[in-house]
C-alpha atoms as a PDB file:
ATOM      1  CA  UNK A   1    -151.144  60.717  65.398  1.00  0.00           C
ATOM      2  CA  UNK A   2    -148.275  60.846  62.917  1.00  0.00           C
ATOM      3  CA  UNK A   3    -148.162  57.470  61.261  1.00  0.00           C
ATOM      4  CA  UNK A   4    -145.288  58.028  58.277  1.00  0.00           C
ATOM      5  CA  UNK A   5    -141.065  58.160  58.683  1.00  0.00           C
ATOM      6  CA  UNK A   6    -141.176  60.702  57.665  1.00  0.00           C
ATOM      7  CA  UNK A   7    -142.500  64.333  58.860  1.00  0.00           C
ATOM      8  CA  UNK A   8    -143.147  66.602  55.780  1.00  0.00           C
ATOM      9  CA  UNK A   9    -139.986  69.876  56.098  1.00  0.00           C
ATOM     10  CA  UNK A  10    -142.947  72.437  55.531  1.00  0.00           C
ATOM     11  CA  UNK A  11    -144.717  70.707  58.793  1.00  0.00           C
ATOM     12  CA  UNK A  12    -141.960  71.598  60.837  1.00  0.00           C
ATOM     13  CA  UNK A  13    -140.930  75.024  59.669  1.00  0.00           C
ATOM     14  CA  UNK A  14    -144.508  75.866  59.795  1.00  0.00           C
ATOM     15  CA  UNK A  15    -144.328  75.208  63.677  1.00  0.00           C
ATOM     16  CA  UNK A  16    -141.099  76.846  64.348  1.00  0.00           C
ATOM     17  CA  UNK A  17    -140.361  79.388  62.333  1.00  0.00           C
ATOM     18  CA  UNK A  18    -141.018  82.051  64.766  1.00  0.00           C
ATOM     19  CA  UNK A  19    -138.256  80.886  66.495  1.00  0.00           C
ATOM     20  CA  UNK A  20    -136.132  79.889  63.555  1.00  0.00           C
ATOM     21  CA  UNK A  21    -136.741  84.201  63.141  1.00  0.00           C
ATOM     22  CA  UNK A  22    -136.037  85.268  66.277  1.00  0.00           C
ATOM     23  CA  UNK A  23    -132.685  83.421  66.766  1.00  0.00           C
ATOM     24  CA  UNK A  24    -131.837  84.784  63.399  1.00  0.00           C
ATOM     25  CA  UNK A  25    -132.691  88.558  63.919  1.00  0.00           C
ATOM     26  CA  UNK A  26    -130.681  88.212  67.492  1.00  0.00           C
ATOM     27  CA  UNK A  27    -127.891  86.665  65.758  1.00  0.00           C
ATOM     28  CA  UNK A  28    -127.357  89.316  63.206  1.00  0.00           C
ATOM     29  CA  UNK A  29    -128.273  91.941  65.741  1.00  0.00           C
ATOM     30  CA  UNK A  30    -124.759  90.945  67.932  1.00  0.00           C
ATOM     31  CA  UNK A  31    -122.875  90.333  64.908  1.00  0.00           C
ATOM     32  CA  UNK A  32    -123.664  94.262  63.976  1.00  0.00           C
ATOM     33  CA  UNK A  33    -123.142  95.281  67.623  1.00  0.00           C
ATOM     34  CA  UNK A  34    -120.139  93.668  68.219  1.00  0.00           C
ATOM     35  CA  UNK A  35    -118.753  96.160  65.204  1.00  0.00           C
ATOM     36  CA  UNK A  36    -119.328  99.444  66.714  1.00  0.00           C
ATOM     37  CA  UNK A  37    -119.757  98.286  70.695  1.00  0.00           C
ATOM     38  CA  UNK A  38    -117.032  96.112  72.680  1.00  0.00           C
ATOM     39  CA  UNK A  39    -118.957  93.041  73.548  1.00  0.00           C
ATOM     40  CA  UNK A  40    -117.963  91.369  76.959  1.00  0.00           C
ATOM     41  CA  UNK A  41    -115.556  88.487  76.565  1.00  0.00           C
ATOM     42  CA  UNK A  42    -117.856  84.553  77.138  1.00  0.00           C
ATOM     43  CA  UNK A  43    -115.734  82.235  76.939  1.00  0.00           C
ATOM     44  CA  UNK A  44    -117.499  79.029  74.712  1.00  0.00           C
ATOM     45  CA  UNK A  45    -117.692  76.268  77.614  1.00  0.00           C
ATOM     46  CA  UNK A  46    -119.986  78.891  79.649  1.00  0.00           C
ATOM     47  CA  UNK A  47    -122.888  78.413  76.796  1.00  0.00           C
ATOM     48  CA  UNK A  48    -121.684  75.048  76.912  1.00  0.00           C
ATOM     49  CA  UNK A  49    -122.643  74.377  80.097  1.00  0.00           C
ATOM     50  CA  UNK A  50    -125.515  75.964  79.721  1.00  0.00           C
ATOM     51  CA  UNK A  51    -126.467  74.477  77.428  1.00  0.00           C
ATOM     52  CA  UNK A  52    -125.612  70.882  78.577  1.00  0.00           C
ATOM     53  CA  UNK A  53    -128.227  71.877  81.959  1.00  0.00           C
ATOM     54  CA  UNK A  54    -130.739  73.102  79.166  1.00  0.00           C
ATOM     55  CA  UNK A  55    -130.789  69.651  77.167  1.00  0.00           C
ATOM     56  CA  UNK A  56    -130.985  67.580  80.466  1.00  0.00           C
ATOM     57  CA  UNK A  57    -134.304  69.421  81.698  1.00  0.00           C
ATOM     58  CA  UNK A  58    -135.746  69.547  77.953  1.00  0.00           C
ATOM     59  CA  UNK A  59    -134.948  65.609  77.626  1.00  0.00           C
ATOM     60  CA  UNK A  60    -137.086  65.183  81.082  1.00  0.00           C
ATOM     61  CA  UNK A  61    -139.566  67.693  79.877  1.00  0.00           C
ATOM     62  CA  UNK A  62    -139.712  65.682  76.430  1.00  0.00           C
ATOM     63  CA  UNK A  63    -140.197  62.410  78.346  1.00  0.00           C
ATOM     64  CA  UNK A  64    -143.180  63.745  80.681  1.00  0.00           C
ATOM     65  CA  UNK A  65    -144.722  65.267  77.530  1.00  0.00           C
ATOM     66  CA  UNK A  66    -144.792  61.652  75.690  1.00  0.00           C
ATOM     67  CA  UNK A  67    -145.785  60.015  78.937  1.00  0.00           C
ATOM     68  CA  UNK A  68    -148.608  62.031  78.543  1.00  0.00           C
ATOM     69  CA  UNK A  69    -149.331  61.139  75.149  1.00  0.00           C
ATOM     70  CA  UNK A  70    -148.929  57.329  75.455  1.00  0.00           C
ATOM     71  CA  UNK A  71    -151.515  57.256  78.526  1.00  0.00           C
ATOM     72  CA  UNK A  72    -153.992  58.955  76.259  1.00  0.00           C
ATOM     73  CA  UNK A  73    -153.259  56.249  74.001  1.00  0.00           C
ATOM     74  CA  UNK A  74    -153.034  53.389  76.472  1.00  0.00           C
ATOM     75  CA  UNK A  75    -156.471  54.863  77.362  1.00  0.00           C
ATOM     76  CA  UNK A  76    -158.159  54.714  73.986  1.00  0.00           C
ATOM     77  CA  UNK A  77    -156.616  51.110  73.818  1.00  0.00           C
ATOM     78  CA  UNK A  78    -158.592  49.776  76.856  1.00  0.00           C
ATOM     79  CA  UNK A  79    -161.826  51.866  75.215  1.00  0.00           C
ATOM     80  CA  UNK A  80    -161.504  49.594  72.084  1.00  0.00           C
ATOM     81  CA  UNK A  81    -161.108  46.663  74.312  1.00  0.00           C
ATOM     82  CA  UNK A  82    -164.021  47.609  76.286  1.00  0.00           C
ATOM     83  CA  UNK A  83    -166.502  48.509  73.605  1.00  0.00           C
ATOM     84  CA  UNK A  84    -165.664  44.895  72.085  1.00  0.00           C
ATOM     85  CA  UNK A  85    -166.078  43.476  75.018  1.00  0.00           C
ATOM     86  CA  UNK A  86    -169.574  45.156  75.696  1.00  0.00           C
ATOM     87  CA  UNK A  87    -171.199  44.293  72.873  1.00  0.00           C
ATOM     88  CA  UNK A  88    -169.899  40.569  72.830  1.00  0.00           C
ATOM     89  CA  UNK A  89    -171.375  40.383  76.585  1.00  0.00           C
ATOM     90  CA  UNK A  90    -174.808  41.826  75.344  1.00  0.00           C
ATOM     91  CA  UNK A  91    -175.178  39.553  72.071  1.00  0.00           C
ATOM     92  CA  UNK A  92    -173.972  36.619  74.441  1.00  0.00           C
ATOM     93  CA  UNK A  93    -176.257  37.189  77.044  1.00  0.00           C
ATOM     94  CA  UNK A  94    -179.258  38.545  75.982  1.00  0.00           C
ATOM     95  CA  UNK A  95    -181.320  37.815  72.229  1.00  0.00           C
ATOM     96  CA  UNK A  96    -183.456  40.988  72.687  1.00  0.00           C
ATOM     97  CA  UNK A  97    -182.342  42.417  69.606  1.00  0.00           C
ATOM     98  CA  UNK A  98    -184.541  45.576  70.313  1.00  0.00           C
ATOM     99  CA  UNK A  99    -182.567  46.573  73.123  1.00  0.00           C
ATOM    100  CA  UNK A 100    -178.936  45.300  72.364  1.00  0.00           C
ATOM    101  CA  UNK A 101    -178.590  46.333  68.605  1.00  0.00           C
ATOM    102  CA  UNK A 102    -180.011  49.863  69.865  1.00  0.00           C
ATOM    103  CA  UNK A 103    -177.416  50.058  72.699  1.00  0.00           C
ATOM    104  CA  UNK A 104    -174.849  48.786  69.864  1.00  0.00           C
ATOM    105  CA  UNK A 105    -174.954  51.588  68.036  1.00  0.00           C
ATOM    106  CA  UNK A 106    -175.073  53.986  71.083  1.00  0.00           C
ATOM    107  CA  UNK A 107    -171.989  52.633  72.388  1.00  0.00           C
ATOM    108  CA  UNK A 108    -170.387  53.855  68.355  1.00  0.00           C
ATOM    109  CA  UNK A 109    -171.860  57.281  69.189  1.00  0.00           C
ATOM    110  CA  UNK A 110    -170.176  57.322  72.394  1.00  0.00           C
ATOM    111  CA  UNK A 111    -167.135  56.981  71.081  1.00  0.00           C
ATOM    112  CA  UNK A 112    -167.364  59.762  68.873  1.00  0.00           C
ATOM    113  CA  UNK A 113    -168.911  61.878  70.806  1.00  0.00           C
ATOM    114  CA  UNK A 114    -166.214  61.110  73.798  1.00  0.00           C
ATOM    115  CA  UNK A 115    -162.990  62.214  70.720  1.00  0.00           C
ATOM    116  CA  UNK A 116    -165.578  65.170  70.229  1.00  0.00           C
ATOM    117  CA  UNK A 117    -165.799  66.011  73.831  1.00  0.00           C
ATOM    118  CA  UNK A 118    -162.194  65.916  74.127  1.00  0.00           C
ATOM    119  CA  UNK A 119    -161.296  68.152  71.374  1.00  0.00           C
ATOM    120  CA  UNK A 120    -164.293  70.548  71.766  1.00  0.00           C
ATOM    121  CA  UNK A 121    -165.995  69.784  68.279  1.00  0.00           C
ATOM    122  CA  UNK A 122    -169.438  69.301  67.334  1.00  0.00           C
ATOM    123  CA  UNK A 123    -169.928  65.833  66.922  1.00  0.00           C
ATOM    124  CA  UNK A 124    -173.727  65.463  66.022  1.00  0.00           C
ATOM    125  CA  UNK A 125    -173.801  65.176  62.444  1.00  0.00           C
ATOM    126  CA  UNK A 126    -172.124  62.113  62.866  1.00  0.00           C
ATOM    127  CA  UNK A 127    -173.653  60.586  65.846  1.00  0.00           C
ATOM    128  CA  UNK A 128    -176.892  61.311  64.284  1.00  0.00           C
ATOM    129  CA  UNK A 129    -176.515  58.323  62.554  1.00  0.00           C
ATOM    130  CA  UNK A 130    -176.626  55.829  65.331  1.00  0.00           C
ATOM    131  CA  UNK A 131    -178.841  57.448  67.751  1.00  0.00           C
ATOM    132  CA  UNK A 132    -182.656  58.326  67.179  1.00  0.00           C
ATOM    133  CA  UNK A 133    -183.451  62.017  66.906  1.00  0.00           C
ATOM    134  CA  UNK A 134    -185.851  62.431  69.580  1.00  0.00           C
ATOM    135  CA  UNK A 135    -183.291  60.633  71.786  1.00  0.00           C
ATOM    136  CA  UNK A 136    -180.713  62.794  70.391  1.00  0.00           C
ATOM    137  CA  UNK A 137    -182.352  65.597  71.817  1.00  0.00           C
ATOM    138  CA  UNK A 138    -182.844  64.767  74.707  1.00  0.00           C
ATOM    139  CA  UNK A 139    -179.068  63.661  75.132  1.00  0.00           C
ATOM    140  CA  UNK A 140    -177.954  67.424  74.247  1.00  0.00           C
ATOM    141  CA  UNK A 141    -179.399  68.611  77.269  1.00  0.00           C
ATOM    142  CA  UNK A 142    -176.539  67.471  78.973  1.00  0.00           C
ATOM    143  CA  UNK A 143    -173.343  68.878  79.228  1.00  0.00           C
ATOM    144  CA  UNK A 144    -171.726  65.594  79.145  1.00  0.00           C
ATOM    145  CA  UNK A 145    -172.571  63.954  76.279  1.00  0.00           C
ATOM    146  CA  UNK A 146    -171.051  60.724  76.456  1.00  0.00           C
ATOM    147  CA  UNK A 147    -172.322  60.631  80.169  1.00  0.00           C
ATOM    148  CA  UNK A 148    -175.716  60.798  79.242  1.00  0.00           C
ATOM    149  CA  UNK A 149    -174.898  57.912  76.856  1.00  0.00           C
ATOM    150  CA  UNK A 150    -173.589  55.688  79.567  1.00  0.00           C
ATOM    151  CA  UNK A 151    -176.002  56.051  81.586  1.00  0.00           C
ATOM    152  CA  UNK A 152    -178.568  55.393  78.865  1.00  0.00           C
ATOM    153  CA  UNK A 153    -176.854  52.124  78.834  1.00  0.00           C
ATOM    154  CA  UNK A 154    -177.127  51.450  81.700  1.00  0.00           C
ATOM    155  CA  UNK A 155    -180.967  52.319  81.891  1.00  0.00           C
ATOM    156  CA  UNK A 156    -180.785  49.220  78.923  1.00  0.00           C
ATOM    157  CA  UNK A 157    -178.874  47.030  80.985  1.00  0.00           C
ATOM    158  CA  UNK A 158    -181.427  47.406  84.532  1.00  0.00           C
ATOM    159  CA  UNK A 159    -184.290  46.956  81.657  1.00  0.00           C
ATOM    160  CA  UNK A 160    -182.880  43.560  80.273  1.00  0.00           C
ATOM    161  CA  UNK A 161    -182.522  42.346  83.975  1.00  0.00           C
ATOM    162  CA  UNK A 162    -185.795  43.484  84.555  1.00  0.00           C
ATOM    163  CA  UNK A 163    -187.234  41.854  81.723  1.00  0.00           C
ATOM    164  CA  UNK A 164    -185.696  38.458  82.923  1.00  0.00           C
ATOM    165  CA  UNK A 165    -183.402  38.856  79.651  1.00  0.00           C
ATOM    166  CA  UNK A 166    -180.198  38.674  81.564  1.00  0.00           C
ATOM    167  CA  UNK A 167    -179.617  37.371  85.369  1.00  0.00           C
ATOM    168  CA  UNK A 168    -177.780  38.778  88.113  1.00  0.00           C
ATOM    169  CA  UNK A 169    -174.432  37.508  87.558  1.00  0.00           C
ATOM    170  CA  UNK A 170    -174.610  39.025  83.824  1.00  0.00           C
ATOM    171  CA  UNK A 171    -175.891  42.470  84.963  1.00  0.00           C
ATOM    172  CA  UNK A 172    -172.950  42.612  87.074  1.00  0.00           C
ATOM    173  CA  UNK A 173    -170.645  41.881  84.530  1.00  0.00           C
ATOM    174  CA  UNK A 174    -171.971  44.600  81.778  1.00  0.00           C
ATOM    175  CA  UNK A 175    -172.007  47.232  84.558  1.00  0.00           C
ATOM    176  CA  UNK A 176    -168.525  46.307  85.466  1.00  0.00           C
ATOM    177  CA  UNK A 177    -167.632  46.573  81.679  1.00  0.00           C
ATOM    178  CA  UNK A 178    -169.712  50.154  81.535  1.00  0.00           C
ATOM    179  CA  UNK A 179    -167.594  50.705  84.753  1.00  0.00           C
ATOM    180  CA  UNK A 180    -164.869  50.240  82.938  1.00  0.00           C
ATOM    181  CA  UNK A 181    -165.787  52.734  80.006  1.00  0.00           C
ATOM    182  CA  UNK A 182    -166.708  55.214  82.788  1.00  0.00           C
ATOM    183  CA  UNK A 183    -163.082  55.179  84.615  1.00  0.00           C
ATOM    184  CA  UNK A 184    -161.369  55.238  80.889  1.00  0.00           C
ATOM    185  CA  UNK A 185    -163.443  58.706  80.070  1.00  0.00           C
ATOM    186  CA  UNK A 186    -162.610  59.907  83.321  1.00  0.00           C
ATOM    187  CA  UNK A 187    -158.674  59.637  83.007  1.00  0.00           C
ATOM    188  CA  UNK A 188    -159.169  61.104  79.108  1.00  0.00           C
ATOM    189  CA  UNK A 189    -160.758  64.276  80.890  1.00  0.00           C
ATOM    190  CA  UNK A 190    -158.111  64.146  83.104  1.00  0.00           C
ATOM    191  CA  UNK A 191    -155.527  64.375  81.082  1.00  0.00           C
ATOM    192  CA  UNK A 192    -157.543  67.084  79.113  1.00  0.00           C
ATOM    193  CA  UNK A 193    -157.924  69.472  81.866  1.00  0.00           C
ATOM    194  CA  UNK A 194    -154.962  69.553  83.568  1.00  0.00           C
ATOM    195  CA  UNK A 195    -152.672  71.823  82.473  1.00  0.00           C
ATOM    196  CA  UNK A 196    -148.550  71.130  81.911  1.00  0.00           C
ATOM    197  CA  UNK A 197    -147.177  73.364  83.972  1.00  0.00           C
ATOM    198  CA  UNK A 198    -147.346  77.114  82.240  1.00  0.00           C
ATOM    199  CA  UNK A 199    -144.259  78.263  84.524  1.00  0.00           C
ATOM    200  CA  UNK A 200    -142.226  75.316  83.447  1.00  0.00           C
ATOM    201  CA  UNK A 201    -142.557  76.032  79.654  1.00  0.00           C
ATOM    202  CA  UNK A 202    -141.859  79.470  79.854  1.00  0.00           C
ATOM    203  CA  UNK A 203    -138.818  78.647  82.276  1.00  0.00           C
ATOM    204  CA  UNK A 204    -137.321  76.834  79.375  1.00  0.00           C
ATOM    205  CA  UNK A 205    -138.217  78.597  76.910  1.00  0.00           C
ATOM    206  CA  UNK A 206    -136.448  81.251  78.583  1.00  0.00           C
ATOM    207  CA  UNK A 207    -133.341  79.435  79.653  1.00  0.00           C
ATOM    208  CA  UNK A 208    -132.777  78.185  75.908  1.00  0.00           C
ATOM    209  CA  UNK A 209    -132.793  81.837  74.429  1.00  0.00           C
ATOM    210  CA  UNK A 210    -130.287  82.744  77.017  1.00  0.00           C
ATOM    211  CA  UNK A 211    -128.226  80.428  76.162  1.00  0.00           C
ATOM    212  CA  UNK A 212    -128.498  80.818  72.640  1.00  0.00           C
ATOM    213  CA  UNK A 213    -127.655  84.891  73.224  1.00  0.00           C
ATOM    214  CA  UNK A 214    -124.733  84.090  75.133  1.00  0.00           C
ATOM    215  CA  UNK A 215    -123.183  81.744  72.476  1.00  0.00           C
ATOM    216  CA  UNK A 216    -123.753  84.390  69.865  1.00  0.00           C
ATOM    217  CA  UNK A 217    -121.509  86.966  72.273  1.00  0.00           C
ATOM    218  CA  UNK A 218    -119.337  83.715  72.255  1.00  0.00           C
ATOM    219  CA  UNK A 219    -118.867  83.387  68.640  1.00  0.00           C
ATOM    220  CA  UNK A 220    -118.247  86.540  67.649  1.00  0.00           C
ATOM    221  CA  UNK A 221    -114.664  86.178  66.918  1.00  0.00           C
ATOM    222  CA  UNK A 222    -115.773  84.557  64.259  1.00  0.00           C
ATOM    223  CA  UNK A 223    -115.375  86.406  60.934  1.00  0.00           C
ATOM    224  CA  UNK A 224    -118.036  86.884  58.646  1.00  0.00           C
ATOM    225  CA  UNK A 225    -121.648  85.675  58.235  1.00  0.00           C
ATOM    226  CA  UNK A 226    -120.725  82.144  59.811  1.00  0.00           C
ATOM    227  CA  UNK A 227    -121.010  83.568  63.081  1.00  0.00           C
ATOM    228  CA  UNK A 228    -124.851  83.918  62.550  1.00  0.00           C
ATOM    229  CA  UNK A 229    -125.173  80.491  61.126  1.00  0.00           C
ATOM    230  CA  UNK A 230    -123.132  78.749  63.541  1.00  0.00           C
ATOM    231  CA  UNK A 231    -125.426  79.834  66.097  1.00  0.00           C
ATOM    232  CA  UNK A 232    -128.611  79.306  64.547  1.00  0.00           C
ATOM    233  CA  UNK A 233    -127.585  75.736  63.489  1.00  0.00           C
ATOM    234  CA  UNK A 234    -126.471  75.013  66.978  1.00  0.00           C
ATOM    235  CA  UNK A 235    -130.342  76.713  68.460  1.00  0.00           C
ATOM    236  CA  UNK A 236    -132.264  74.413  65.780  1.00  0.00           C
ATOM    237  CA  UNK A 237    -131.826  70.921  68.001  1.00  0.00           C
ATOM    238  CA  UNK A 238    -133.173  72.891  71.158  1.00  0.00           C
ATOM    239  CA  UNK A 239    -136.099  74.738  69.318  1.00  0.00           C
ATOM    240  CA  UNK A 240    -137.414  71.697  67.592  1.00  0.00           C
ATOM    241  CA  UNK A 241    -137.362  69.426  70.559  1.00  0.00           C
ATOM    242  CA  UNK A 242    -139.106  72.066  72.887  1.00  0.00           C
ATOM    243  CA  UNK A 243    -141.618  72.437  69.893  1.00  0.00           C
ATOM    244  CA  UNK A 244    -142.094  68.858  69.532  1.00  0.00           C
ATOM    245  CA  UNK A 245    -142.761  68.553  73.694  1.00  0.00           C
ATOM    246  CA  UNK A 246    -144.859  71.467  73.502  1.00  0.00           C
ATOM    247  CA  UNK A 247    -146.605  69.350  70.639  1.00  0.00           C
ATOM    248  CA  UNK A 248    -147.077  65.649  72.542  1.00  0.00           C
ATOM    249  CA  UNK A 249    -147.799  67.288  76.158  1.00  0.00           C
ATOM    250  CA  UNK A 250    -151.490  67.982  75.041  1.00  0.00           C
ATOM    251  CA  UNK A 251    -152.723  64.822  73.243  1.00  0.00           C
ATOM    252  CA  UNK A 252    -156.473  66.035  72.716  1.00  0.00           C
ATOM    253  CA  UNK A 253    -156.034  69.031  70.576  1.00  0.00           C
ATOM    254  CA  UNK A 254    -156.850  68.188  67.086  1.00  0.00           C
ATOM    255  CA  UNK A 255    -153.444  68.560  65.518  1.00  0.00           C
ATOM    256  CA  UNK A 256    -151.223  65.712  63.889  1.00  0.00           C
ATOM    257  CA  UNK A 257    -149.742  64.551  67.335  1.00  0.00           C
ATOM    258  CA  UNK A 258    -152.943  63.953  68.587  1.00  0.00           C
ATOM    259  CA  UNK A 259    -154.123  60.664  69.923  1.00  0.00           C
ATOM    260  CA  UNK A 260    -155.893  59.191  66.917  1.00  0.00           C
ATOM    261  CA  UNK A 261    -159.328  59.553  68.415  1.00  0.00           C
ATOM    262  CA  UNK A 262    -161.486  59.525  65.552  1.00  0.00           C
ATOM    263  CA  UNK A 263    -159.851  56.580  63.408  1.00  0.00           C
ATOM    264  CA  UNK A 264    -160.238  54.603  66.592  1.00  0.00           C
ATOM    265  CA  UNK A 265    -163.842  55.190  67.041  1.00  0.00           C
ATOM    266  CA  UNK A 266    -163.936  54.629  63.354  1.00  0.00           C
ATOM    267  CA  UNK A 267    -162.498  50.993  64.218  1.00  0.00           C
ATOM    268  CA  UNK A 268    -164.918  50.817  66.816  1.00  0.00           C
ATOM    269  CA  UNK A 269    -167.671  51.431  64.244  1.00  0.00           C
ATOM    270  CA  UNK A 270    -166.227  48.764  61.846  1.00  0.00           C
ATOM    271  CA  UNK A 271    -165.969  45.908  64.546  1.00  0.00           C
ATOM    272  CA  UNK A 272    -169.037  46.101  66.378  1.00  0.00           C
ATOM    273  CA  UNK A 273    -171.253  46.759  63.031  1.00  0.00           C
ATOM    274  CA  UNK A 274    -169.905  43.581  61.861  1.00  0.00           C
ATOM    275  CA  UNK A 275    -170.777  41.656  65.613  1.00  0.00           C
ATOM    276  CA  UNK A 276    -174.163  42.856  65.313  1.00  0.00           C
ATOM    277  CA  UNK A 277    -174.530  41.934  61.347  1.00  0.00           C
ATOM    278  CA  UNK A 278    -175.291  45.852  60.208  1.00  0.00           C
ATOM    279  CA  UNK A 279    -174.426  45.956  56.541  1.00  0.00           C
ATOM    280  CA  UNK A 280    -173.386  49.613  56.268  1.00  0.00           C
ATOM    281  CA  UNK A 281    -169.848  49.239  57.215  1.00  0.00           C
ATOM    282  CA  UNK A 282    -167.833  52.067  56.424  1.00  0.00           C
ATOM    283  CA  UNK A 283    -164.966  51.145  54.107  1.00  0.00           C
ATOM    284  CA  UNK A 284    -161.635  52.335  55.320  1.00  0.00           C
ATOM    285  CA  UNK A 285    -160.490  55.557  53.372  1.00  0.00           C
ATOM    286  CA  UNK A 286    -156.858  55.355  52.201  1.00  0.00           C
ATOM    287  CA  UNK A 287    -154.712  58.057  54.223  1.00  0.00           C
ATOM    288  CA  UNK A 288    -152.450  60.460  51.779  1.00  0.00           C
ATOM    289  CA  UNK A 289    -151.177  62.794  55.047  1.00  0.00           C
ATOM    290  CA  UNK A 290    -148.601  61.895  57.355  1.00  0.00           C
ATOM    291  CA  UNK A 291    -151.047  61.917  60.333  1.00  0.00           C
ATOM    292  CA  UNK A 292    -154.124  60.342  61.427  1.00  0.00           C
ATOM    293  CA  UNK A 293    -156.720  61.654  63.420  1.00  0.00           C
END
C-alpha cells in the first residue's frame, strides 16, 4: 500500500514506459508519413470527442478498480478487529493457558499464512515460529492453510467446552467470532479469484490508442517536432490512469498498491503478543520506501 505524497518518478516510468514508447514511435511514424503520403484531413474535436467518451469509461473503470481495493482493505480491517476480539474472548473466558496461549499464537500464523495464501508465497519460515513443527506438518497437508488453522481452533474451542473451561453461551460466541474470520477469508479469496474483466481492459486499452492515432493525424499541421510532443503530452493523463486502474483492480499481488497484508498481520502479532504477556514483541522497523506491504 503506498503510504508517502509522494510516488517516486522512476516508479512510474518504470510501469509505463512501454507505452510512453509506443505513443512516441507512432507519433514520429505520422509525422514522417504525413511528408511523403497525404494524410486524411481529422478535424481536432473528432479526437476530442473521443477522447472525452474514453476518460468517462476510464474514470468508471478507475472507480471499480479502487472499489476493489478498499473492500480488500475494509476486509483486512474487520480481520484485525476479529483477531482482537478472539483472543480477548479466550483470555476472558477461559484461564487454561495451555490451550488459549497455543491458539494465540495460531491465530498470528493465520494471519500470515492467509497474506501468504493470497499472494501465492511461502509463508512457513515465518509461521514456524508460532506453530509447533509436528503440527506444522500436519497443517501442510492441506491445501488451505489457513483453513486447517481455523478449524484447529475450533477443535480448541469444542475442547475448552468439553473440559467445562468455557459454557455454552461462550462457545457460541468464539465460534461466531471464528465465523467471522471464516466469512472475512472467504471474501479475500473472492476478490483474489475473480478476474476484472480481460475484454474490458483490452477494450480500453484499445479505444485510448485510437484515439491517440487519430489526434496525431489531427496535429499534423503542426510544424516541427511539437507535433510529436503535443501528442504524447496529451496520451500521458490516459496511460497513467489506465496503468494506475490496472494497478488497484488486483489488490493481492505483492506490488506497492497492494493491500498491506503483511504489516497488518505484523500488527496483529504486536497486539495479541502483548494480551497474552509474550515478551518477544517484534519492534516496528522504520519504512524508507514509499509503500508498505
Amino acid at each position: 500500500m503506498i503510504v508517502k505524497n509522494y510516488i517516486p518518478l522512476t516508479y512510474i516510468i518504470k510501469k509505463v514506459w512501454a507505452s510512453f514508447l509506443s505513443v512516441l514511435l507512432f507519433s514520429t511514424l505520422i509525422f514522417y508519413v504525413s511528408k511523403y503520403i497525404e494524410l486524411p484531413v481529422i478535424p481536432v474535436s473528432i479526437p476530442a470527442f473521443l477522447g472525452t467518451s474514453i476518460s468517462l469509461v476510464l474514470a468508471f473503470k478507475m472507480n471499480q478498480a479502487y472499489d476493489r481495493w478498499w473492500e480488500a482493505r475494509k476486509i483486512w480491517g474487520e480481520i484485525v478487529n476479529d483477531s482482537r476480539t478472539l483472543i480477548i474472548q479466550l483470555l476472558s473466558f477461559s484461564n487454561n493457558d495451555m490451550i488459549t496461549k497455543p491458539l494465540a499464537k495460531r491465530q498470528i500464523a493465520w494471519c500470515y499464512a492467509l497474506s501468504g495464501s493470497l499472494r501465492n508465497t511461502n509463508v512457513n519460515t515465518t509461521i514456524e515460529k508460532f506453530i509447533d513443527a509436528d503440527e506444522l506438518k500436519t497443517f501442510n497437508k492441506y491445501s488451505n492453510l489457513p483453513l486447517a488453522l481455523l478449524n484447529k481452533h475450533s477443535e480448541d474451542i469444542r475442547d475448552l467446552h468439553n473440559q467445562h473451561e468455557i459454557n455454552d453461551y461462550q462457545q457460541i460466541q468464539l465460534d461466531d467470532t471464528l465465523l467471522r474470520l471464516n466469512a472475512a477469508m472467504g471474501k479475500a479469496e473472492r476478490i483474489k479469484n475473480t478476474v476484472f474483466p480481460t475484454s474490458y481492459k483490452l477494450y480500453l486499452h484499445l479505444f485510448i490508442f485510437l484515439f491517440i492515432g487519430m489526434l496525431s493525424i489531427s496535429l499534423v499541421g503542426i510544424d516541427g517536432i511539437w507535433e510529436i510532443l503535443l501528442s504524447f503530452l496529451i496520451s500521458i493523463p490516459f496511460l497513467i490512469l489506465e496503468k494506475a486502474s490496472n494497478l488497484l483492480q488486483d489488490p493481492f499481488e505483492n506490488k506497492p498498491t497492494d493491500t498491506a497484508m503483511t504489516s497488518i498481520s505484523k500488527t496483529i502479532e504486536i497486539n495479541i503478543k502483548q494480551l497474552i504477556g509474550d515478551n518477544d514483541i517484534p519492534e516496528v522497523e522504520e519504512n524508507n520506501k514509499f509503500y508498505i506491504l
